[in-house]
Protein backbone atom coordinates (compact mmCIF):
# COMPACT_ATOMS: atom_id res chain seq x y z
CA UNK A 1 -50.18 26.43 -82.35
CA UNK A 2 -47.66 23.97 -81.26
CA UNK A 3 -46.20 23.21 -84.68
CA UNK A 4 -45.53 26.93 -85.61
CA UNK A 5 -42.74 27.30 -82.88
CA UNK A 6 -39.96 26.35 -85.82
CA UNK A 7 -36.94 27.14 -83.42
CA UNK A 8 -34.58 26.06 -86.29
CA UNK A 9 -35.98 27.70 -88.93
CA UNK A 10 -36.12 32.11 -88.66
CA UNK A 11 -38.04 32.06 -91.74
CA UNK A 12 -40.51 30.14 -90.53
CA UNK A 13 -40.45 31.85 -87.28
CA UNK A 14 -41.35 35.20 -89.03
CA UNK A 15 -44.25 33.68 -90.49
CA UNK A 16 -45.71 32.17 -87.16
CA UNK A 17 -45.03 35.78 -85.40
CA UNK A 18 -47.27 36.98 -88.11
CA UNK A 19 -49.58 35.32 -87.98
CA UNK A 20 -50.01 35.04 -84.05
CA UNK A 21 -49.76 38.52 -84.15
CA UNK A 22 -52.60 38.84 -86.41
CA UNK A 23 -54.94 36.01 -84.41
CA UNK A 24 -53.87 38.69 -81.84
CA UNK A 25 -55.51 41.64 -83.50
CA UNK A 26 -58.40 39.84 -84.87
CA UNK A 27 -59.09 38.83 -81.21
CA UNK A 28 -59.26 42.18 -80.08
CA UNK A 29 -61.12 43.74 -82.68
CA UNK A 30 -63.82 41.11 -81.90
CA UNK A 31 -63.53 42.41 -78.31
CA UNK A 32 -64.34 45.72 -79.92
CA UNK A 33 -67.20 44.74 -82.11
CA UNK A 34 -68.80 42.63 -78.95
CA UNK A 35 -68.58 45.62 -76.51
CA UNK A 36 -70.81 48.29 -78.67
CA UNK A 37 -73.91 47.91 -77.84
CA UNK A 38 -75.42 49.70 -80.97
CA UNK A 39 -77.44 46.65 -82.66
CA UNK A 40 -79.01 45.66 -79.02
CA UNK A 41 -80.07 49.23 -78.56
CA UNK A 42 -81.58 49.57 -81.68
CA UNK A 43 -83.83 46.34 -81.51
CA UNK A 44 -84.66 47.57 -77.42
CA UNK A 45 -86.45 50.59 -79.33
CA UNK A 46 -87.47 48.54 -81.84
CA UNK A 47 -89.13 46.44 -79.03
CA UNK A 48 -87.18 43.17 -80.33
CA UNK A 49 -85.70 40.61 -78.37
CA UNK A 50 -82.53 41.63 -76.59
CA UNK A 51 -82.04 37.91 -75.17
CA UNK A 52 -80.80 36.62 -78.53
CA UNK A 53 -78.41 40.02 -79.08
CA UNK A 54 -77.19 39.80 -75.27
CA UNK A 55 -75.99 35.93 -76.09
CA UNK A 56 -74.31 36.46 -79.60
CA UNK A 57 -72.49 39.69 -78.18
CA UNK A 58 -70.99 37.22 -75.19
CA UNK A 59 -70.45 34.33 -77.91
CA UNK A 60 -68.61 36.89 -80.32
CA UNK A 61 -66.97 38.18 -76.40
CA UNK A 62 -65.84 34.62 -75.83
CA UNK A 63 -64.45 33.82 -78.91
CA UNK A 64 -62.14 37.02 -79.53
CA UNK A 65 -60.78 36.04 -76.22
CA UNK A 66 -59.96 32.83 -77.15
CA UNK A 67 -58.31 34.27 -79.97
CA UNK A 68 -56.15 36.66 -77.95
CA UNK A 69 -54.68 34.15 -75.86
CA UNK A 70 -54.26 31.76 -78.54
CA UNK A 71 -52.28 34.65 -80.03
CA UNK A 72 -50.46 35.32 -76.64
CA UNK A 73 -49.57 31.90 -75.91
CA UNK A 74 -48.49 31.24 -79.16
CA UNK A 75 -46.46 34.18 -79.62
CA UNK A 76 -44.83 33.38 -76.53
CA UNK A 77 -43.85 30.09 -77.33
CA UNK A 78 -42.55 31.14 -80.58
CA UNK A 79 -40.01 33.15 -79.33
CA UNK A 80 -39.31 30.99 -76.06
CA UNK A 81 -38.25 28.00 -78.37
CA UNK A 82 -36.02 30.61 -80.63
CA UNK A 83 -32.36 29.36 -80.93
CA UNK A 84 -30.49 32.79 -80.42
CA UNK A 85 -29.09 34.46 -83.57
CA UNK A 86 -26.56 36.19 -82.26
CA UNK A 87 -24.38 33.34 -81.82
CA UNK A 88 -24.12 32.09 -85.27
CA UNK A 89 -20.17 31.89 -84.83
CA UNK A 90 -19.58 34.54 -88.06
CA UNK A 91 -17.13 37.21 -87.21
CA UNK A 92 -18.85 39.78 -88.98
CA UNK A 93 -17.45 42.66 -86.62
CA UNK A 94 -13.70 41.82 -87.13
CA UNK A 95 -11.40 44.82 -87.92
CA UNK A 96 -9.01 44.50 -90.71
C-alpha cells in the first residue's frame, strides 16, 4: 500500500487506482456474500451446527472490511501524494 502512491509517475498512478479500486470492490462484495444468511439457514433446518457458519460468516465479515479500508486508505493516499498535472508548464491553449 505504501509503495503504490508513485506521485511522479501517472502511469503508475493509474495502475495503483486500479487496483485499490478493485481491493475496494472485492471488499464489499465479501460484505455481501457474509451478510446472506442462506448457507446458515439451510444447515439450522438441516439441524447442523450454526456455531461454525456464524464464525466463518464474521471471519469472511472481517476480512472484506479490511479490504475496504485498505482500498480507501490507499486510494486516498494515491491521489493525496499526486503532483498536479495541470501545471506541466506546456502552453497547449495558446491562440495563434
Amino acid at each position: 500500500m505504501l509503495a503504490g502512491c508513485f506521485p511522479h509517475d501517472a502511469h503508475r498512478r493509474t495502475i495503483a487506482q486500479l487496483i485499490e479500486g478493485g481491493t475496494l470492490g472485492v471488499g464489499i462484495g465479501m460484505e455481501y456474500f457474509a451478510n446472506t444468511s442462506a448457507d446458515c439457514d439451510q444447515m439450522m433446518q438441516t439441524g447442523g451446527p450454526s456455531v461454525k457458519c456464524d464464525s466463518t460468516r464474521q471471519a469472511i465479515g472481517s476480512v472484506g472490511v479490511v479490504l475496504i479500508l485498505a482500498g480507501l486508505v490507499g486510494f486516498i493516499s494515491t491521489i493525496s501524494t499526486a503532483e498536479d498535472d495541470s501545471d506541466n508548464g506546456s502552453g497547449s491553449a495558446t491562440a495563434h
